[in-house]
N, C-alpha and C. Protein backbone atom coordinates (compact mmCIF):
# COMPACT_ATOMS: atom_id res chain seq x y z
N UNK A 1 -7.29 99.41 55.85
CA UNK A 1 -7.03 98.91 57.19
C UNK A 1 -8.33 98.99 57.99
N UNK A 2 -8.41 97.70 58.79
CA UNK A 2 -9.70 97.66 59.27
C UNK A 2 -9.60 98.04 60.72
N UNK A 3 -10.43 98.57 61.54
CA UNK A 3 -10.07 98.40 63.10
C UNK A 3 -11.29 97.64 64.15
N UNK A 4 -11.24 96.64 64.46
CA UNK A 4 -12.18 95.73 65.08
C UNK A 4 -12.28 96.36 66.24
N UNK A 5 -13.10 95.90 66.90
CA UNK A 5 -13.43 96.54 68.61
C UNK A 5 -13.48 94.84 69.02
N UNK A 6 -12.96 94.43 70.19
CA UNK A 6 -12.86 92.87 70.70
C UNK A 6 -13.33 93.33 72.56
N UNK A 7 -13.91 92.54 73.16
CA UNK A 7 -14.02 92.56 74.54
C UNK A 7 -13.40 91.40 74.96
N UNK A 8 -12.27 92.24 75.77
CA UNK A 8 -11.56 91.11 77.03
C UNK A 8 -12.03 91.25 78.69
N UNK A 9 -12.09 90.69 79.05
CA UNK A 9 -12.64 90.59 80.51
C UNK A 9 -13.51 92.16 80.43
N UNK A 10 -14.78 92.34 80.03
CA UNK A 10 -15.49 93.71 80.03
C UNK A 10 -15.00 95.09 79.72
N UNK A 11 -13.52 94.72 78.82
CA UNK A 11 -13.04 95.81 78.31
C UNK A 11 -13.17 95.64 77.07
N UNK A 12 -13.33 97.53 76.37
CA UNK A 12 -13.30 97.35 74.98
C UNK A 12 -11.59 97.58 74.44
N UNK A 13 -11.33 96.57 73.17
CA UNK A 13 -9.98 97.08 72.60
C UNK A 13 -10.07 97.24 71.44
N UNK A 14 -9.94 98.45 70.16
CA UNK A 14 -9.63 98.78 69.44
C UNK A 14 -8.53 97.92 68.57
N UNK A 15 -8.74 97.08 67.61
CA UNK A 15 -7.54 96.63 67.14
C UNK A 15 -7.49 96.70 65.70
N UNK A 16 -6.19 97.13 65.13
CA UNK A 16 -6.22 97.53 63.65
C UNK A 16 -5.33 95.82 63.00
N UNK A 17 -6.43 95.80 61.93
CA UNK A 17 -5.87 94.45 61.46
C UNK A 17 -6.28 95.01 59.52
N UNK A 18 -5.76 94.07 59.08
CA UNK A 18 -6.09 94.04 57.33
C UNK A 18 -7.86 93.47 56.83
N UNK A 19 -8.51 94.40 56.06
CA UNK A 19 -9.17 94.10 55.88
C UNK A 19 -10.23 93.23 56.11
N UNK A 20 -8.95 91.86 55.71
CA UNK A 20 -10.03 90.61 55.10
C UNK A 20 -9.48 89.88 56.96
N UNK A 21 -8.85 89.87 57.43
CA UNK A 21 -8.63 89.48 58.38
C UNK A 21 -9.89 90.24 59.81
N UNK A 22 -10.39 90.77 59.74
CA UNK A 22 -11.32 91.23 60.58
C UNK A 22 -12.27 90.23 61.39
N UNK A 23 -12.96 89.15 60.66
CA UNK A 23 -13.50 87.98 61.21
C UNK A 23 -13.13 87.44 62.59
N UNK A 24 -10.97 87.05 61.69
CA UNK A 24 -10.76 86.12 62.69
C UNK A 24 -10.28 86.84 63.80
N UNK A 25 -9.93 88.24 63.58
CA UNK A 25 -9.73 88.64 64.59
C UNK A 25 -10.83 88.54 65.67
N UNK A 26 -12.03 89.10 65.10
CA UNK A 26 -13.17 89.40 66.30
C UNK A 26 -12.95 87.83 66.72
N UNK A 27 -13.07 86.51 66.35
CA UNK A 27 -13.30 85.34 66.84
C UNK A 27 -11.94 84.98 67.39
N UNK A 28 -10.30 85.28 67.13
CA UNK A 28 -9.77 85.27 68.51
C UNK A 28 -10.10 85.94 69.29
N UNK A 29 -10.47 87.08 69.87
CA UNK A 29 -10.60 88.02 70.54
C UNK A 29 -11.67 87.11 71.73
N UNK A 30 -12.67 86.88 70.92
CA UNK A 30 -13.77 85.62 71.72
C UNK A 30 -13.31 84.50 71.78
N UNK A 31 -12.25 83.81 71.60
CA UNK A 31 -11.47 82.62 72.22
C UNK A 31 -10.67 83.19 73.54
N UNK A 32 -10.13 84.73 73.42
CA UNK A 32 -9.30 84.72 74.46
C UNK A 32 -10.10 85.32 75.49
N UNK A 33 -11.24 85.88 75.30
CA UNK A 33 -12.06 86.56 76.25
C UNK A 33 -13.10 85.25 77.02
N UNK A 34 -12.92 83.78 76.21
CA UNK A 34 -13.75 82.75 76.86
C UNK A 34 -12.63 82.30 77.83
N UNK A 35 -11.05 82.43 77.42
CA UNK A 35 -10.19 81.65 78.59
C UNK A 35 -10.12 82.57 79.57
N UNK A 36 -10.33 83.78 78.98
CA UNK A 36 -10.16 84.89 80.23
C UNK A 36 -11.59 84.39 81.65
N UNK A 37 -12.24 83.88 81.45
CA UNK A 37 -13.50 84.21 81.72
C UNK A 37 -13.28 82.68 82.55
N UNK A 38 -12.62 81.37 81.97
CA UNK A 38 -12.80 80.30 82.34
C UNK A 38 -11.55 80.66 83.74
N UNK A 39 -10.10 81.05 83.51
CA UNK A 39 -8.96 81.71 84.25
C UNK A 39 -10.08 82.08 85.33
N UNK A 40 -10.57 83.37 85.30
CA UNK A 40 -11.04 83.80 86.58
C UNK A 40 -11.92 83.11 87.21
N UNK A 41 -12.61 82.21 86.77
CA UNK A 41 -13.81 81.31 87.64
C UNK A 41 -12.82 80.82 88.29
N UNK A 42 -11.83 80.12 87.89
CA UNK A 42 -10.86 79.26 89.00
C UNK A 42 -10.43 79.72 89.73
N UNK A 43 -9.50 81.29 89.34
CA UNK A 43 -8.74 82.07 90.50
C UNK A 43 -9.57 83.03 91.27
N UNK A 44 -10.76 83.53 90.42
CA UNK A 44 -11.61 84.62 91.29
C UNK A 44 -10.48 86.10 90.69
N UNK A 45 -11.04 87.09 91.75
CA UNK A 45 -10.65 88.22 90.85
C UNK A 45 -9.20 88.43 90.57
N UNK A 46 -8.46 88.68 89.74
CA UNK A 46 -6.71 89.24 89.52
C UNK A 46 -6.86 90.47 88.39
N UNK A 47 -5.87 91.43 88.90
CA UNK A 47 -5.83 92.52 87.33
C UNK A 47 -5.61 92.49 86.21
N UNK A 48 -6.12 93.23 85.87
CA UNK A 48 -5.70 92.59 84.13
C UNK A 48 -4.58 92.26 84.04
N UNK A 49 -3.46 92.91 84.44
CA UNK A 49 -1.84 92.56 84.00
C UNK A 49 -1.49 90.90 84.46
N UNK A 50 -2.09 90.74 85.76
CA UNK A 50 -2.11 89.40 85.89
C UNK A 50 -2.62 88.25 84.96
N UNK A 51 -3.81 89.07 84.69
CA UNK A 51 -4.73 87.82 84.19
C UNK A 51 -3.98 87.45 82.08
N UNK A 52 -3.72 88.89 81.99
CA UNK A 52 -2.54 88.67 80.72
C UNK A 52 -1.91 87.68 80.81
N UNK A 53 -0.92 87.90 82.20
CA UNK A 53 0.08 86.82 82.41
C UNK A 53 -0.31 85.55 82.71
N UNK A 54 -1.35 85.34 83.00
CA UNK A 54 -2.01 84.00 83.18
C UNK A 54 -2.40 83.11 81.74
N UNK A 55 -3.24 84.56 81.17
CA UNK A 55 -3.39 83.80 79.32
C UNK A 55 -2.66 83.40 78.79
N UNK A 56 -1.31 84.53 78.73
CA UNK A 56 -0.04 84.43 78.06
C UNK A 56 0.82 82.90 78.29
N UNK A 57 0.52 82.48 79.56
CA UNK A 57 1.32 81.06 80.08
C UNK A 57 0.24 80.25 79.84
N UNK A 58 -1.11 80.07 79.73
CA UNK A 58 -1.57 79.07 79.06
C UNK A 58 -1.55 79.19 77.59
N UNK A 59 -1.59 79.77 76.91
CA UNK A 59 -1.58 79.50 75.61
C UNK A 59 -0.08 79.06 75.14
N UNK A 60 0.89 79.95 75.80
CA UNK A 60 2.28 79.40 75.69
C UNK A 60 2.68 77.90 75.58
N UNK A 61 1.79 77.11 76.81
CA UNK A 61 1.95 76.50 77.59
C UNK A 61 1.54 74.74 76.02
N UNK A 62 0.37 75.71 75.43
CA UNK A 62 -0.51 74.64 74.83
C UNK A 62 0.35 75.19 73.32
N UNK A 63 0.97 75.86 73.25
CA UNK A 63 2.01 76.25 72.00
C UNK A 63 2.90 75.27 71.77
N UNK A 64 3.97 75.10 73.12
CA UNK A 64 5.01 74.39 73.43
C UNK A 64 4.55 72.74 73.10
N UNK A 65 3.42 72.82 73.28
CA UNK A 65 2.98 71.40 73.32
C UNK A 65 2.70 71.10 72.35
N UNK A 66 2.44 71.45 71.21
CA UNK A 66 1.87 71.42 69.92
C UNK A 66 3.50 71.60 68.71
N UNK A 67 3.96 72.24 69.40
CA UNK A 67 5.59 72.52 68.85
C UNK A 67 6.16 71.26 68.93
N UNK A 68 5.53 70.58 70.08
CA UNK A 68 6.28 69.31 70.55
C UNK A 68 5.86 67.95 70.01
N UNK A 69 4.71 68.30 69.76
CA UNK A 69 3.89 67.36 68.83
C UNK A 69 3.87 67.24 67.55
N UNK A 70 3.91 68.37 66.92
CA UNK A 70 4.80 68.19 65.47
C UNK A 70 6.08 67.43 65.55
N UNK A 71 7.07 67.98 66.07
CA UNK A 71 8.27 67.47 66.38
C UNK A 71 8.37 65.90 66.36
N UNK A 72 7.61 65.60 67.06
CA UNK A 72 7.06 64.05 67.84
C UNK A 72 6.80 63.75 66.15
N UNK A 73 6.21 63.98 65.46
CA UNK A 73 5.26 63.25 64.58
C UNK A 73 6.41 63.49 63.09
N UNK A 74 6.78 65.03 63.33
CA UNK A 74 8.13 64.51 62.47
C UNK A 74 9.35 63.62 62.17
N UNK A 75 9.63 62.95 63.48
CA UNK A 75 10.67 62.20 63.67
C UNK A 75 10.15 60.98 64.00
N UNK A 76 8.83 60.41 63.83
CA UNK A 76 8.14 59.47 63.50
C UNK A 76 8.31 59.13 61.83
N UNK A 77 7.65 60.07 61.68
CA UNK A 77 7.50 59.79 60.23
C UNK A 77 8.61 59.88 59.46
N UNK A 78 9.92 59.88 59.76
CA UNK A 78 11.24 60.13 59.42
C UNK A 78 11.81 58.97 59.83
N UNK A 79 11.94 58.64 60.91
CA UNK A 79 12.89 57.49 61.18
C UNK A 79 11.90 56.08 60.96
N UNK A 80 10.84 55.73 60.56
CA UNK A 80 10.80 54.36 59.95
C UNK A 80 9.74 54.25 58.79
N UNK A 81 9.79 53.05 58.73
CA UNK A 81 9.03 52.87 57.03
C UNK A 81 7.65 52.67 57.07
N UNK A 82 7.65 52.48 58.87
CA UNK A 82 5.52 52.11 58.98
C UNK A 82 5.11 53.62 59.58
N UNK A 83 5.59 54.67 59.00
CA UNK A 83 5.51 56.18 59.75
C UNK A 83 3.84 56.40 59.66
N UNK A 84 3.28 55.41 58.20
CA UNK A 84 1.27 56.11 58.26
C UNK A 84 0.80 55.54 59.57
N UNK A 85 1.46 53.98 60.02
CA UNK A 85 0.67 53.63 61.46
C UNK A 85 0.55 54.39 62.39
N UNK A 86 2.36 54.51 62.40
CA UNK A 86 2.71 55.53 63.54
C UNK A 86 2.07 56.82 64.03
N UNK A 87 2.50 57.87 62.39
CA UNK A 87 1.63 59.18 62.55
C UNK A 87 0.00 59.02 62.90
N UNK A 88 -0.84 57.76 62.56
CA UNK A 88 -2.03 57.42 62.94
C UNK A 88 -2.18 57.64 64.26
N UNK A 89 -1.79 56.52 65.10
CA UNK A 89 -1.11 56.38 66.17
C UNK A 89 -1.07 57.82 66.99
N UNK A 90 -0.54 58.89 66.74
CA UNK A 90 0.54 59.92 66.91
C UNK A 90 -1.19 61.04 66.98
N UNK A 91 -1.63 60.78 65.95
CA UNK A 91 -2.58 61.87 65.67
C UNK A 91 -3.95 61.50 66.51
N UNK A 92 -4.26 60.01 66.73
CA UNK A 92 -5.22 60.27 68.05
C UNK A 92 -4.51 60.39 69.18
N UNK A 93 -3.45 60.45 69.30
CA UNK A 93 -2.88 60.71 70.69
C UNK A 93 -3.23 61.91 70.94
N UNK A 94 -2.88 63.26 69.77
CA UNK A 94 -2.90 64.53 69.87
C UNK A 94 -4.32 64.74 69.99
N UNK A 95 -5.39 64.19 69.34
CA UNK A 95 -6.53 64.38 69.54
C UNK A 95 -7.25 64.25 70.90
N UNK A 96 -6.72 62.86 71.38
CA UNK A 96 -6.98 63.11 73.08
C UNK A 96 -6.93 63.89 74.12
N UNK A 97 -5.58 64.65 73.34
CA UNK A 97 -4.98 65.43 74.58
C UNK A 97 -5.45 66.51 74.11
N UNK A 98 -5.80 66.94 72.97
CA UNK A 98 -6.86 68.10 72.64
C UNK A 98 -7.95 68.37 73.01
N UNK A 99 -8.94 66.79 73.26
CA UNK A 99 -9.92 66.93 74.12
C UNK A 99 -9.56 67.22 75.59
N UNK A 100 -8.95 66.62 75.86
CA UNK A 100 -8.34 66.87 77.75
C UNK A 100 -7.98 68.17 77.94
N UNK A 101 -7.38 69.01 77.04
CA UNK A 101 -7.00 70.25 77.25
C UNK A 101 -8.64 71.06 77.38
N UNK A 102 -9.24 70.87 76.37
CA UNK A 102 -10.68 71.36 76.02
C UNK A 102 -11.60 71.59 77.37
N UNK A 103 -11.75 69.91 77.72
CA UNK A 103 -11.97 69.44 79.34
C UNK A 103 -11.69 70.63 80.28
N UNK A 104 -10.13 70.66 80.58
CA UNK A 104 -9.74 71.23 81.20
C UNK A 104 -10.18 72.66 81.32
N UNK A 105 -10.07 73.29 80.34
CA UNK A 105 -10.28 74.59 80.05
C UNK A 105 -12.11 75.03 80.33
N UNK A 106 -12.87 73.82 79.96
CA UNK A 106 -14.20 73.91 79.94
C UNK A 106 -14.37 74.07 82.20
N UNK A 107 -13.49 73.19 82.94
CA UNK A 107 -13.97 73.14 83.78
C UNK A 107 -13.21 74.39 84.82
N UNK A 108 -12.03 75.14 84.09
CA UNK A 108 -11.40 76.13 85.01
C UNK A 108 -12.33 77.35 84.82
């Protein structure tokens, strides 16, 4: 068992993960410590418990949406016979809105 050290908003956290998993941990840890960082430029200062709750509803937020987008692309590709156009179709859509989210996130 491995235990990573990750910084969120200038705190250190101790986190015990498996071995071989250690990487991605440290590199979520620096995905959520870059939204943490993008969150407060927009709002300015909130406590950590807040700013949790702030991560926690954007990532939720971009979960739901991605839940929804499978979904979308499953019942594309299920209900007709031109489903490769469609899912085509379907998959730069998601790509757009992946950049726009990106956007977004780059400018909060």
């Amino acid at each position: 068992m491995a235990v990573v050290t990750i910084t969120i908003n200038g705190r250190l956290y101790d986190i015990a993960c498996e071995d071989d998993q250690s990487a991605r941990v440290q590199a979520l840890g620096r995905e959520i410590d870059t939204r943490a960082q993008a969150l407060l430029s927009a709002v300015g200062v909130v406590s950590d418990s807040r700013l949790l709750v702030m991560l926690c509803l954007l990532l939720a937020d971009e979960l739901s949406d991605a839940h929804d987008n499978v979904s979308g692309l499953d019942r594309v590709a299920a209900a007709t016979d031109d489903g490769d156009a469609r899912l085509a179709g379907l998959v730069e859509q998601l790509a757009s809105r992946i950049e726009a989210i990106a956007t977004r996130l780059e400018r909060a």
